[in-house]
C-alpha atoms as a PDB file:
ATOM      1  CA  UNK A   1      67.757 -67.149  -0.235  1.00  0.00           C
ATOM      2  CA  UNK A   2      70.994 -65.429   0.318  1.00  0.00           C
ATOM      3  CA  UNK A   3      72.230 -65.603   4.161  1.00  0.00           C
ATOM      4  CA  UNK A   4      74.061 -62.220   5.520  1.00  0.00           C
ATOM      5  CA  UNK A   5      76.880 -62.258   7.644  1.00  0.00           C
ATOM      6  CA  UNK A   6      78.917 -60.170   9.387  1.00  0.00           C
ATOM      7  CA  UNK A   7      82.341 -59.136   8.336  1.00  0.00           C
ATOM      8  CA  UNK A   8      84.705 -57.371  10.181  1.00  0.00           C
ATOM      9  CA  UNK A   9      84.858 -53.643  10.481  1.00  0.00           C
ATOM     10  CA  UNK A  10      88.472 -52.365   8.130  1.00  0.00           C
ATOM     11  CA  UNK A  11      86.439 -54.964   5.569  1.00  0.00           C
ATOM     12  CA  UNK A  12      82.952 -53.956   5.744  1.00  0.00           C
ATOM     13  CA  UNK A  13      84.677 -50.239   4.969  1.00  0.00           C
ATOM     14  CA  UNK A  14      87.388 -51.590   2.296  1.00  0.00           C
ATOM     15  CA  UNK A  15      84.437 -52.783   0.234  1.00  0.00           C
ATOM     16  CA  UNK A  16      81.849 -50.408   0.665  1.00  0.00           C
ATOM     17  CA  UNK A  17      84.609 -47.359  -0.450  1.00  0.00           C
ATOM     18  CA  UNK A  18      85.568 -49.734  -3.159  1.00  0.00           C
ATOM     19  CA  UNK A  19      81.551 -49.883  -4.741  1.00  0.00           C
ATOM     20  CA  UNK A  20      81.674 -46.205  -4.260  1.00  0.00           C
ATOM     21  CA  UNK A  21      85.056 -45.279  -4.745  1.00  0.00           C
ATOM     22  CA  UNK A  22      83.712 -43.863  -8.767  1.00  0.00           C
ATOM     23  CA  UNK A  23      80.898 -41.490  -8.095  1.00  0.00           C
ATOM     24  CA  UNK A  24      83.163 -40.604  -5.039  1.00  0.00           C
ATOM     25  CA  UNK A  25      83.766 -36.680  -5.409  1.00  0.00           C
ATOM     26  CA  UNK A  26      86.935 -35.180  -5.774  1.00  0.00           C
ATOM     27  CA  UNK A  27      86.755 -31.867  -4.005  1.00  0.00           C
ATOM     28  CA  UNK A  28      88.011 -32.024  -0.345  1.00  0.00           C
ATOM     29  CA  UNK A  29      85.637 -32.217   1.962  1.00  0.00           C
ATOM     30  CA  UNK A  30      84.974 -28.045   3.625  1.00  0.00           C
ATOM     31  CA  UNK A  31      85.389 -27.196   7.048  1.00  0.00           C
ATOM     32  CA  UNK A  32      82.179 -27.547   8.973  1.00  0.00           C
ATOM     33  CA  UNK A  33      81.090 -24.172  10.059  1.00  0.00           C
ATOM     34  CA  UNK A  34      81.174 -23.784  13.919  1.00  0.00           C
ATOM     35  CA  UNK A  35      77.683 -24.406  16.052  1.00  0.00           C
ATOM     36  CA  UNK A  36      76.886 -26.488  13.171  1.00  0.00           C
ATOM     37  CA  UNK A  37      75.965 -30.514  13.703  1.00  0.00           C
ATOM     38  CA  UNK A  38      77.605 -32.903  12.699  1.00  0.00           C
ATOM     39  CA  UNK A  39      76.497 -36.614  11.921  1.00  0.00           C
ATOM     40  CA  UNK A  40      78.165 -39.748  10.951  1.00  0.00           C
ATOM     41  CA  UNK A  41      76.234 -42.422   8.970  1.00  0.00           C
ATOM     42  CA  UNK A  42      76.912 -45.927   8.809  1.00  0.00           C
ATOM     43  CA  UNK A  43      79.074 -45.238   5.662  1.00  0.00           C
ATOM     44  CA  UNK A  44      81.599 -43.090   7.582  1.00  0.00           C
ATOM     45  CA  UNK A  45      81.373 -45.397  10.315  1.00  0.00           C
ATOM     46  CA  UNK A  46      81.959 -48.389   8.386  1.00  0.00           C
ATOM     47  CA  UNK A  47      78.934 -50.078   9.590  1.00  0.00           C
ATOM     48  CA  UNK A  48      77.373 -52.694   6.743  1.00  0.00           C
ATOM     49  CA  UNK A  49      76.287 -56.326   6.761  1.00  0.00           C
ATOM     50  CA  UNK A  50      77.659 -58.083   3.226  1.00  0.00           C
ATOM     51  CA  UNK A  51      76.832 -61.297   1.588  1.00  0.00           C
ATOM     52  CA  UNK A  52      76.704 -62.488  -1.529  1.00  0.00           C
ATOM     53  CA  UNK A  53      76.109 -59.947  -4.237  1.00  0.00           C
ATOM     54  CA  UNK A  54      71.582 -60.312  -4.409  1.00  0.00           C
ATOM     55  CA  UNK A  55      72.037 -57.956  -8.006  1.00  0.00           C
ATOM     56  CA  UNK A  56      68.185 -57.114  -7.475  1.00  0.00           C
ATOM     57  CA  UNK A  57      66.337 -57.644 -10.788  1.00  0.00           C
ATOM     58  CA  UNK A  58      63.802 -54.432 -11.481  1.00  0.00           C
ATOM     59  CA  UNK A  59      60.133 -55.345 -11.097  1.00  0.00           C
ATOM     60  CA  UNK A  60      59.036 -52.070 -13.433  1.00  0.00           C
ATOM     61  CA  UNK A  61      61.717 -49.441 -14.883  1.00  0.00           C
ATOM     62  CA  UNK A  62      59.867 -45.955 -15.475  1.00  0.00           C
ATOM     63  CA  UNK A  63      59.815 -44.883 -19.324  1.00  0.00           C
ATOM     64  CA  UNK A  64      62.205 -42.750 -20.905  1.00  0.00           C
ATOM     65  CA  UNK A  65      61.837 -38.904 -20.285  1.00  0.00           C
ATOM     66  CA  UNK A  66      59.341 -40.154 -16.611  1.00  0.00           C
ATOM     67  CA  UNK A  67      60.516 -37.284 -14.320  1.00  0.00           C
ATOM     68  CA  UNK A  68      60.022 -37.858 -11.105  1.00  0.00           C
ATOM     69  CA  UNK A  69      59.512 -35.196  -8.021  1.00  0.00           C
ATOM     70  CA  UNK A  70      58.864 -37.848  -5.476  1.00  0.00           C
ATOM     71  CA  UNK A  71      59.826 -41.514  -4.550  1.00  0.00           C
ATOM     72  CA  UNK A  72      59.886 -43.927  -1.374  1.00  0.00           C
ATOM     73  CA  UNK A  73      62.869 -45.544   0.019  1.00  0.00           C
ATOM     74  CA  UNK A  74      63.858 -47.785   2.807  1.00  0.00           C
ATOM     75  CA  UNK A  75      65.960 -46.719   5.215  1.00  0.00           C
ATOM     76  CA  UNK A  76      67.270 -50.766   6.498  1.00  0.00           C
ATOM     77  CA  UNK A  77      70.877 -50.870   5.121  1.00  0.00           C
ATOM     78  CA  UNK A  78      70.099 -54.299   5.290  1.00  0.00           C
ATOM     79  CA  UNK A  79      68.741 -53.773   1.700  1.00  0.00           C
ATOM     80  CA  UNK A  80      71.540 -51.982   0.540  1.00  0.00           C
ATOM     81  CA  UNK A  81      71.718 -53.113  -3.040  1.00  0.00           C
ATOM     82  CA  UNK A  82      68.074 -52.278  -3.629  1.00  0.00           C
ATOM     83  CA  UNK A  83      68.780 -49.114  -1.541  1.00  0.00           C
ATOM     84  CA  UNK A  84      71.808 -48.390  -4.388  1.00  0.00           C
ATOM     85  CA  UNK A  85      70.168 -49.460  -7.198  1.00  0.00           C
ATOM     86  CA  UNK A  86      67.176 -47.045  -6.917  1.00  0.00           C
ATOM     87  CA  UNK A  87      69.165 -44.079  -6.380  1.00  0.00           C
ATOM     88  CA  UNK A  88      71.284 -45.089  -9.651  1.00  0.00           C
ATOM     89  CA  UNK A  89      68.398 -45.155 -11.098  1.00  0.00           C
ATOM     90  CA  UNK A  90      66.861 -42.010 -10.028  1.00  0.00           C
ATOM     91  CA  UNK A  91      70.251 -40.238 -10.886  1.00  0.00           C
ATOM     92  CA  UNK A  92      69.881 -41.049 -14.599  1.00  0.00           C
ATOM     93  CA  UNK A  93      66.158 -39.646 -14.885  1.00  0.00           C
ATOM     94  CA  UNK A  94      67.206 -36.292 -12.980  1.00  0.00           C
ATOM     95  CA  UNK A  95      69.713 -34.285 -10.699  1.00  0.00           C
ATOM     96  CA  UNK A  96      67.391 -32.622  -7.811  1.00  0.00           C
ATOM     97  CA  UNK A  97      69.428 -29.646  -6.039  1.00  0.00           C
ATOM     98  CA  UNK A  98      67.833 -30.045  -2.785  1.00  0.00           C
ATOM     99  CA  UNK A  99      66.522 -32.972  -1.094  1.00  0.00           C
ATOM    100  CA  UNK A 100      63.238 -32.585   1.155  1.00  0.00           C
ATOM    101  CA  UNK A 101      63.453 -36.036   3.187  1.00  0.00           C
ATOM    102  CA  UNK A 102      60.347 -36.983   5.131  1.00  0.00           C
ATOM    103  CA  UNK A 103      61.234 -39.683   8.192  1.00  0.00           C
ATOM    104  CA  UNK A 104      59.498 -40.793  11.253  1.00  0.00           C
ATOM    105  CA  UNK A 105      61.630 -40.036  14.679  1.00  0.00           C
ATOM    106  CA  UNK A 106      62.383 -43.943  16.015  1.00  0.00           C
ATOM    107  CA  UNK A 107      63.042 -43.477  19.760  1.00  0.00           C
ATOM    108  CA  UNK A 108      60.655 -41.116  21.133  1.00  0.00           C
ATOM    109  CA  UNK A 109      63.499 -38.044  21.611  1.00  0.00           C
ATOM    110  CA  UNK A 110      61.544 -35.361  19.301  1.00  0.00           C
ATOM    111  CA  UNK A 111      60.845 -32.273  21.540  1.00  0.00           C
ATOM    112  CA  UNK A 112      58.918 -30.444  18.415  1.00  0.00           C
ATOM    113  CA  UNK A 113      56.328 -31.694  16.845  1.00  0.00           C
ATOM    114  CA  UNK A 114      58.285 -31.768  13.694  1.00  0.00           C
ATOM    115  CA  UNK A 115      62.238 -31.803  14.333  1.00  0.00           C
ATOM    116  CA  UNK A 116      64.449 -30.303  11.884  1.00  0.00           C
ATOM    117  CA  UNK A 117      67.794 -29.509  11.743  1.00  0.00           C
ATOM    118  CA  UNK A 118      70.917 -27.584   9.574  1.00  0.00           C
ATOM    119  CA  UNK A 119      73.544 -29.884  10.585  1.00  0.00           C
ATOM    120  CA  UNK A 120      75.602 -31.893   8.323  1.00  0.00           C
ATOM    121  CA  UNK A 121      76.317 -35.488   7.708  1.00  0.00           C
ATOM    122  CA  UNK A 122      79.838 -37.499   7.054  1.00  0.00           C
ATOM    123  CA  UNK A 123      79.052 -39.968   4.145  1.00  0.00           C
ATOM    124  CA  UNK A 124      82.454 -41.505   4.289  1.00  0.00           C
ATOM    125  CA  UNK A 125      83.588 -39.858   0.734  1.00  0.00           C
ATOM    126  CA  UNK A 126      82.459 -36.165   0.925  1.00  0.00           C
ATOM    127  CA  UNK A 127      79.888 -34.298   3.445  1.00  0.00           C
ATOM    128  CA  UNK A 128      76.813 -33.527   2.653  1.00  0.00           C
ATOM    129  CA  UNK A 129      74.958 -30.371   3.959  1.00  0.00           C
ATOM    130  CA  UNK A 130      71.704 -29.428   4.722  1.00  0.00           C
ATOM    131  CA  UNK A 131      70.171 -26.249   3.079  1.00  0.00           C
ATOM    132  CA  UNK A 132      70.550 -24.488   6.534  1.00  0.00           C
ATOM    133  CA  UNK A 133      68.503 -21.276   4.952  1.00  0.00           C
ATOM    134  CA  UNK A 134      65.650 -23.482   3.938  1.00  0.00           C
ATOM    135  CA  UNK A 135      66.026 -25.909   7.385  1.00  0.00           C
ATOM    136  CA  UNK A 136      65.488 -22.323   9.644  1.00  0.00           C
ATOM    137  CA  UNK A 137      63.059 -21.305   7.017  1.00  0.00           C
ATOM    138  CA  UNK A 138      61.099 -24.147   7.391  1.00  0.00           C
ATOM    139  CA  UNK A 139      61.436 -24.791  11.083  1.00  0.00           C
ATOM    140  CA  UNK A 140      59.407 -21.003  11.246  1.00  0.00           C
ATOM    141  CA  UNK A 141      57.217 -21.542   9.341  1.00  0.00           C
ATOM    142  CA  UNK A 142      55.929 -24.374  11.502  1.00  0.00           C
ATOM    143  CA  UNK A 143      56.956 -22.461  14.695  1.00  0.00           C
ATOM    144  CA  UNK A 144      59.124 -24.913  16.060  1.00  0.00           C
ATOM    145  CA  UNK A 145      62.885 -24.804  17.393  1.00  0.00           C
ATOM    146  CA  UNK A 146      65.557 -26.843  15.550  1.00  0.00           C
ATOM    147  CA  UNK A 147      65.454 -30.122  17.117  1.00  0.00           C
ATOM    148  CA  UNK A 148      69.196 -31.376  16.085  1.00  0.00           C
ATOM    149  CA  UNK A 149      69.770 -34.281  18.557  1.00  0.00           C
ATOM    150  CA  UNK A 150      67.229 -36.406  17.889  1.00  0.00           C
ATOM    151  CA  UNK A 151      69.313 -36.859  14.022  1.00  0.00           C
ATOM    152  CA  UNK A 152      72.239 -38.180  16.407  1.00  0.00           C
ATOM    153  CA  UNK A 153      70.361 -42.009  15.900  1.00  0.00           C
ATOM    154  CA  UNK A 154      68.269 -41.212  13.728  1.00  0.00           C
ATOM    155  CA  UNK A 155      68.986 -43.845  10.656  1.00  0.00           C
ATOM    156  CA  UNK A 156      65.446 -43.131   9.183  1.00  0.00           C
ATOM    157  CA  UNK A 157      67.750 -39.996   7.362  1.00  0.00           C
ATOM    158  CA  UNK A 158      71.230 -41.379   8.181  1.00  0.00           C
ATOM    159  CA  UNK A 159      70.564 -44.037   6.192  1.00  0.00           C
ATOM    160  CA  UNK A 160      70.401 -42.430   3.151  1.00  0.00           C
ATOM    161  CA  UNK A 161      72.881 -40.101   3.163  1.00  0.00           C
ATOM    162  CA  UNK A 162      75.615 -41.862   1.505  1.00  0.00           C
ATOM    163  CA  UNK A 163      73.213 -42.844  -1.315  1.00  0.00           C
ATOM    164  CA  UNK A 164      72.544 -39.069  -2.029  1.00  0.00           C
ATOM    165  CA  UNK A 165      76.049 -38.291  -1.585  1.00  0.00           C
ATOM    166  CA  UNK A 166      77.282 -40.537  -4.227  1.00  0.00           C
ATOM    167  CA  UNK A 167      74.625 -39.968  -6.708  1.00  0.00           C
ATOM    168  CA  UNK A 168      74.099 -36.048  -6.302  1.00  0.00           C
ATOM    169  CA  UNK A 169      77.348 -35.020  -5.125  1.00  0.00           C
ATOM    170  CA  UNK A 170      76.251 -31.437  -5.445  1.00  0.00           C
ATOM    171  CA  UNK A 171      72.828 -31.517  -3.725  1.00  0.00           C
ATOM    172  CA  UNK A 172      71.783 -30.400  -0.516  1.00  0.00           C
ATOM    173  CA  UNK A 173      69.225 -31.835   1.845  1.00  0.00           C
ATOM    174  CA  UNK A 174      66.400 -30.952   4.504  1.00  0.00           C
ATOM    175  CA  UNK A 175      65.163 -33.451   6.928  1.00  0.00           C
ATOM    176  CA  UNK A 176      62.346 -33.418   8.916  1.00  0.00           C
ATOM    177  CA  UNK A 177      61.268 -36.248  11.111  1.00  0.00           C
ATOM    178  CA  UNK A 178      58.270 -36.922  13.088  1.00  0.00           C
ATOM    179  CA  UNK A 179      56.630 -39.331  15.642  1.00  0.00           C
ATOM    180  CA  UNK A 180      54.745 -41.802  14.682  1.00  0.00           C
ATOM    181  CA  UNK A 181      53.521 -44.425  16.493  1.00  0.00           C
ATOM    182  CA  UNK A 182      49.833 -44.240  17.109  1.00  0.00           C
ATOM    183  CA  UNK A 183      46.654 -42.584  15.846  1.00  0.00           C
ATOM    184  CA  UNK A 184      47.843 -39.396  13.215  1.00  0.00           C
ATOM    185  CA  UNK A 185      46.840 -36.168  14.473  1.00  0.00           C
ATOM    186  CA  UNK A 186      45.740 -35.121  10.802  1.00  0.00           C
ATOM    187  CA  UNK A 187      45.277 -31.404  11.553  1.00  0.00           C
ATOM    188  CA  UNK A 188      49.453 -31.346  12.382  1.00  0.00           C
ATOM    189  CA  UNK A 189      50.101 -33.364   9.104  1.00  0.00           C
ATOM    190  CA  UNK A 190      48.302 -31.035   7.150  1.00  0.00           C
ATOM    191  CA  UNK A 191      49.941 -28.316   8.242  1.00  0.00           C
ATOM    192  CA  UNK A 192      53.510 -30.058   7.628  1.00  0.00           C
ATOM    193  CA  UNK A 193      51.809 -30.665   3.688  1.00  0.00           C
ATOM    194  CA  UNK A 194      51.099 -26.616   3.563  1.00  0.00           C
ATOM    195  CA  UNK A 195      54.215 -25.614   4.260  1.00  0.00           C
ATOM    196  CA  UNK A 196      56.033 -28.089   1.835  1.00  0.00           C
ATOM    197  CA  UNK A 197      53.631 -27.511  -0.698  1.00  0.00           C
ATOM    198  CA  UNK A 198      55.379 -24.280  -1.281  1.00  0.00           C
ATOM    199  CA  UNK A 199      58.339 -26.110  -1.958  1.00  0.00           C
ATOM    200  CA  UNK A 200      56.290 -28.514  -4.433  1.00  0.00           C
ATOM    201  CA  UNK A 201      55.119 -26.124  -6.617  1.00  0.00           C
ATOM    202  CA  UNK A 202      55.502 -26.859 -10.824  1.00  0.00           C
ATOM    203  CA  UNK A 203      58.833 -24.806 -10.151  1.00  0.00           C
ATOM    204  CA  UNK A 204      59.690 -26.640  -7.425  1.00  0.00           C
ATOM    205  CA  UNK A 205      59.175 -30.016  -8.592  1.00  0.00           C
ATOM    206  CA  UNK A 206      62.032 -29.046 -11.239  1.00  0.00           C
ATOM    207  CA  UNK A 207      64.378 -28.416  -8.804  1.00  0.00           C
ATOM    208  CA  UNK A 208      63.546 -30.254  -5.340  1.00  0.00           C
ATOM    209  CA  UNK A 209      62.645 -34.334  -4.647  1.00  0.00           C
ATOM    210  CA  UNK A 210      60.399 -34.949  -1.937  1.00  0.00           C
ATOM    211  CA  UNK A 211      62.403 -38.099  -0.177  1.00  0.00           C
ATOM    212  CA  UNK A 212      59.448 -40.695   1.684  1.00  0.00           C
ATOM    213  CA  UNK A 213      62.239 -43.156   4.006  1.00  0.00           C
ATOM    214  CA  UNK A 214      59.582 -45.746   4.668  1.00  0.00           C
ATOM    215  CA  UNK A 215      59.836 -49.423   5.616  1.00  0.00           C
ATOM    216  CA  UNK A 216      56.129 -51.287   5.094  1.00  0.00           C
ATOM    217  CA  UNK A 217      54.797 -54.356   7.343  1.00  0.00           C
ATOM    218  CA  UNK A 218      56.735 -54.960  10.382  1.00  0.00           C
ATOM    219  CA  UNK A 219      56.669 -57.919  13.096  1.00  0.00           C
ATOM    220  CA  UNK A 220      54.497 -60.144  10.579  1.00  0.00           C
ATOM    221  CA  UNK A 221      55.447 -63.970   9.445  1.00  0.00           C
ATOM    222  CA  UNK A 222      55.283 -64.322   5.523  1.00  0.00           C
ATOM    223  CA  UNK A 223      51.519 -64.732   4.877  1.00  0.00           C
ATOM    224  CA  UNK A 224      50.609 -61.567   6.958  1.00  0.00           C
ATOM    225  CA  UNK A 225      53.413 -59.568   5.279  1.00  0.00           C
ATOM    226  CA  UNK A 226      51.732 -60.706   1.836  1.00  0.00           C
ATOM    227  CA  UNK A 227      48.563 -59.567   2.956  1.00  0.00           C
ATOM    228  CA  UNK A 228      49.810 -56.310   4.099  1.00  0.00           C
ATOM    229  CA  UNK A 229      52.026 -55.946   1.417  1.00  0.00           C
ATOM    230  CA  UNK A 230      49.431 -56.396  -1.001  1.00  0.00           C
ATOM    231  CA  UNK A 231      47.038 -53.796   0.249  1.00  0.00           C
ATOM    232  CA  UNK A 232      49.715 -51.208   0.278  1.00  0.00           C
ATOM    233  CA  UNK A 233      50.391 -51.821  -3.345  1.00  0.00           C
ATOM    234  CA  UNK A 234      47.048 -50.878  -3.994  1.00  0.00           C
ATOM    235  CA  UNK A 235      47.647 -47.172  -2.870  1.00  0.00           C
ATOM    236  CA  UNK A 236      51.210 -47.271  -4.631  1.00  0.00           C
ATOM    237  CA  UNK A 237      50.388 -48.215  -7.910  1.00  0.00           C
ATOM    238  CA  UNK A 238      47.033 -46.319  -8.313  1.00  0.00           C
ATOM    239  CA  UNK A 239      47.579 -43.163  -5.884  1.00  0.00           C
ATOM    240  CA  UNK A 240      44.531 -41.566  -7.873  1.00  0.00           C
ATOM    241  CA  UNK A 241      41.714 -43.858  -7.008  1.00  0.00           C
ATOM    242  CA  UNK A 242      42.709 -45.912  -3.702  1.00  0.00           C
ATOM    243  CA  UNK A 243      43.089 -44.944  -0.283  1.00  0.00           C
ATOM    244  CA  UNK A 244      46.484 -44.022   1.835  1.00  0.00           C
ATOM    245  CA  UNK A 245      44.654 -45.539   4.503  1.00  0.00           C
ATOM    246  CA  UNK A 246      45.681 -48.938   3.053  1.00  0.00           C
ATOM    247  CA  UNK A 247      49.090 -48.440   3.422  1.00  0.00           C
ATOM    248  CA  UNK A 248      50.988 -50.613   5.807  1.00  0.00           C
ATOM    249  CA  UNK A 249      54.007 -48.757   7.264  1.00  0.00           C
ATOM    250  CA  UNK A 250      56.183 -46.942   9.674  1.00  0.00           C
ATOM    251  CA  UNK A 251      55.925 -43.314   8.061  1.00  0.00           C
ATOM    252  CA  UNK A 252      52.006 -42.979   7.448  1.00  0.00           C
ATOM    253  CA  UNK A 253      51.701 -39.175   7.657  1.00  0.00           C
ATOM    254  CA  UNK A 254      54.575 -39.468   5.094  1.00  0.00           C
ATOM    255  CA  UNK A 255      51.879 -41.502   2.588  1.00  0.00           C
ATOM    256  CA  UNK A 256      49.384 -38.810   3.494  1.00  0.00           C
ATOM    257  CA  UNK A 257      51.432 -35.584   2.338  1.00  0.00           C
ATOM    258  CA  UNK A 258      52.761 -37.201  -0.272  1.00  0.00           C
ATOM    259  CA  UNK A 259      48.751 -37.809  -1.210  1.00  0.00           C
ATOM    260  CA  UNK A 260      48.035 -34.380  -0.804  1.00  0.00           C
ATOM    261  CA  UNK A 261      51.005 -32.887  -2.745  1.00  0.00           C
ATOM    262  CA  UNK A 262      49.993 -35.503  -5.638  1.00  0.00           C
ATOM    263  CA  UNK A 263      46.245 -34.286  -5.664  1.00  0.00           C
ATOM    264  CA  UNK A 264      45.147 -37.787  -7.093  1.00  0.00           C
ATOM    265  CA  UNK A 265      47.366 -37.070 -10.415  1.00  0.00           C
ATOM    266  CA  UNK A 266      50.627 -39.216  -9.767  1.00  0.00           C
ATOM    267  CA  UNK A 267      52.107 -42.085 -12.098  1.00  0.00           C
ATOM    268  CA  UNK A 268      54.319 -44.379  -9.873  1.00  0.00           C
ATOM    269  CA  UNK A 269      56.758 -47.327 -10.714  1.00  0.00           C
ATOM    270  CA  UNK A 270      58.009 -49.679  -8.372  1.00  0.00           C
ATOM    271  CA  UNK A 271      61.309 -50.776  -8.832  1.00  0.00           C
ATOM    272  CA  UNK A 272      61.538 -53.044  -6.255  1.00  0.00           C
ATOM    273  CA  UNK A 273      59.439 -55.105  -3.575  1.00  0.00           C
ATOM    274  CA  UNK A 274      61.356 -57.400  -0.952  1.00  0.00           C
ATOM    275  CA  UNK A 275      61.629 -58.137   2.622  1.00  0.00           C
ATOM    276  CA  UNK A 276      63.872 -58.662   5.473  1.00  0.00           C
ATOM    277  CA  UNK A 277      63.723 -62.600   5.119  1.00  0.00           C
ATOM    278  CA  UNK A 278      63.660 -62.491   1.275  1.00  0.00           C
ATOM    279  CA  UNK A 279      67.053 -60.911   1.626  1.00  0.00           C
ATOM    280  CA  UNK A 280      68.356 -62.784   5.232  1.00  0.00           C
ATOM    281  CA  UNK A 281      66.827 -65.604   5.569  1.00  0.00           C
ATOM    282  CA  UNK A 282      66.763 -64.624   8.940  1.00  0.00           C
ATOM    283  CA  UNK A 283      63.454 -63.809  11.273  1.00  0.00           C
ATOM    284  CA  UNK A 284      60.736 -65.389   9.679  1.00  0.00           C
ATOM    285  CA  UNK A 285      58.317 -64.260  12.331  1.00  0.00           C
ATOM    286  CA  UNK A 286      59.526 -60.715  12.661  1.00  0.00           C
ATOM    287  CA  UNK A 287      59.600 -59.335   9.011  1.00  0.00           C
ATOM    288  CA  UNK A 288      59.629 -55.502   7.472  1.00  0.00           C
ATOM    289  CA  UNK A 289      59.100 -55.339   3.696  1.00  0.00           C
ATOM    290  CA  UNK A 290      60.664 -52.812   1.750  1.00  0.00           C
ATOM    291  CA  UNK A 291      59.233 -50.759  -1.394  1.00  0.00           C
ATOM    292  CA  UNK A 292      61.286 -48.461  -3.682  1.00  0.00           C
ATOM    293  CA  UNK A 293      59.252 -46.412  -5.668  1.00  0.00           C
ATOM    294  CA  UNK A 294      59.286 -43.437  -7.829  1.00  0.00           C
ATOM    295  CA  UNK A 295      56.127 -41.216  -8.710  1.00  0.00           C
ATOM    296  CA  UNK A 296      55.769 -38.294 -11.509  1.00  0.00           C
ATOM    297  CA  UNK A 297      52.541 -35.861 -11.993  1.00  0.00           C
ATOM    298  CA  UNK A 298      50.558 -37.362 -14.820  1.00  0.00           C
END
């Protein structure tokens, strides 16, 4: 087990620009048009735990020439090496334009049903924008408002956008976040899956990634993450034949589109499969488990 600690602030920064500093783009960073948000991530802000180096060991890589439109991430910076390591990877299978990320909304702010916005975000070594057109588009489509505070704490997409930034330095992104923390109104999830599926067409899939931040089994002790854990898997690793309902997590309408877009024809890989007391050692009675995984039309 590898122990995490907390280092100081200048150092936490010092090393985290250093493991960037070559994917870092070169281009100065452009002025941030007015009336548009803007959002710092824990990159910018210098904000990381470190310990000693975990150099995560791939549980399955996808073949040569796999393409994948979609894939699941956790957004816990606590796993930041698996976190790296599976956008590396998804860099050298392809180079998405535009990044559709699907998150829930933590801390019950959301005043839309679906909260969007076209602000951008400070990754610490370039800023990344949102496709504003495609944001506003979006955000009528579903008749709601742009709902830009509630990605002020928001680290289900702050998380991630150093990752993206680094890997895709010329890519844009679209969030849209979403409460979830009781029964899923389906007929509201369904509607989200319409409206994306224009965006997932066999065109689409070419040029956009459909981004699932998702951390599985929370609160549990080690057997009922296993057990948890285990049923998930079954959905992840055979999408065409078992249920979403067995999935385990914080972002379940997430699973569901994702199901729907995939119409029961997706080959996944996971990469990786850990948990919060795999990687701390910390919290053995309060664990989330994290899955990285990548899936491809058949």
């Amino acid at each position: 087990m590898k122990k995490i600690t907390l280092v100081p602030l200048g150092i936490a920064l010092l090393i985290l620009m250093l493991s960037f500093r070559t994917n870092a783009p070169e281009s100065s960073e452009p002025a941030s048009p007015d009336n548009v948000p803007l959002y710092h991530t824990w990159s910018s802000l210098g904000e990381m735990r470190y310990g000693d180096p975990l150099h995560p060991q791939p549980l399955e890589i996808p073949p040569q020439g796999f393409f994948p439109w979609a894939g699941i991430s956790s957004h816990h910076i606590l796993a930041h090496e698996y976190l790296d390591g599976w956008f590396s990877r998804l860099a050298q299978m392809r180079q998405p334009g535009r990044f559709y990320i699907l998150c829930p909304s933590h801390y019950g702010i959301s005043i839309e049903p679906y909260s969007l916005t076209d602000g951008s975000w400070e990754s610490g070594f370039g800023r990344l924008e949102s496709d504003r057109n495609k944001a506003r588009e979006l955000a009528a489509l579903l008749e709601v408002d742009l709902d830009p505070d509630v990605f002020l704490v928001e680290h289900g997409a702050s998380a991630l956008m150093p990752y993206i930034k680094k890997y895709f330095p010329e890519a844009q992104v679209v969030v849209i976040a979403y409460e979830y923390s009781g029964p899923m109104i389906i007929p509201e999830v369904r509607r989200l899956a319409d409206v994306l599926a224009r965006e997932f067409d066999e065109k689409g899939k070419r040029e956009n990634f459909l981004l699932l931040s998702v951390d599985f089994s929370h609160g549990g002790n080690p057997e009922e993450t296993y057990a948890r854990d285990m049923r998930s898997q079954q959905y992840l690793r055979n999408t065409g034949e078992a249920s979403w309902h067995l999935v385990n997590c914080d972002n379940l309408p997430g699973i569901y589109i994702l199901d729907l877009l995939g119409n029961k024809n997706l080959e996944s890989y996971i990469l990786y499969h850990t948990n919060s007391w795999e990687i701390s050692s910390q919290d053995e009675d309060d664990i989330t488990s994290y899955f990285f995984v990548y899936f491809a039309d058949k």
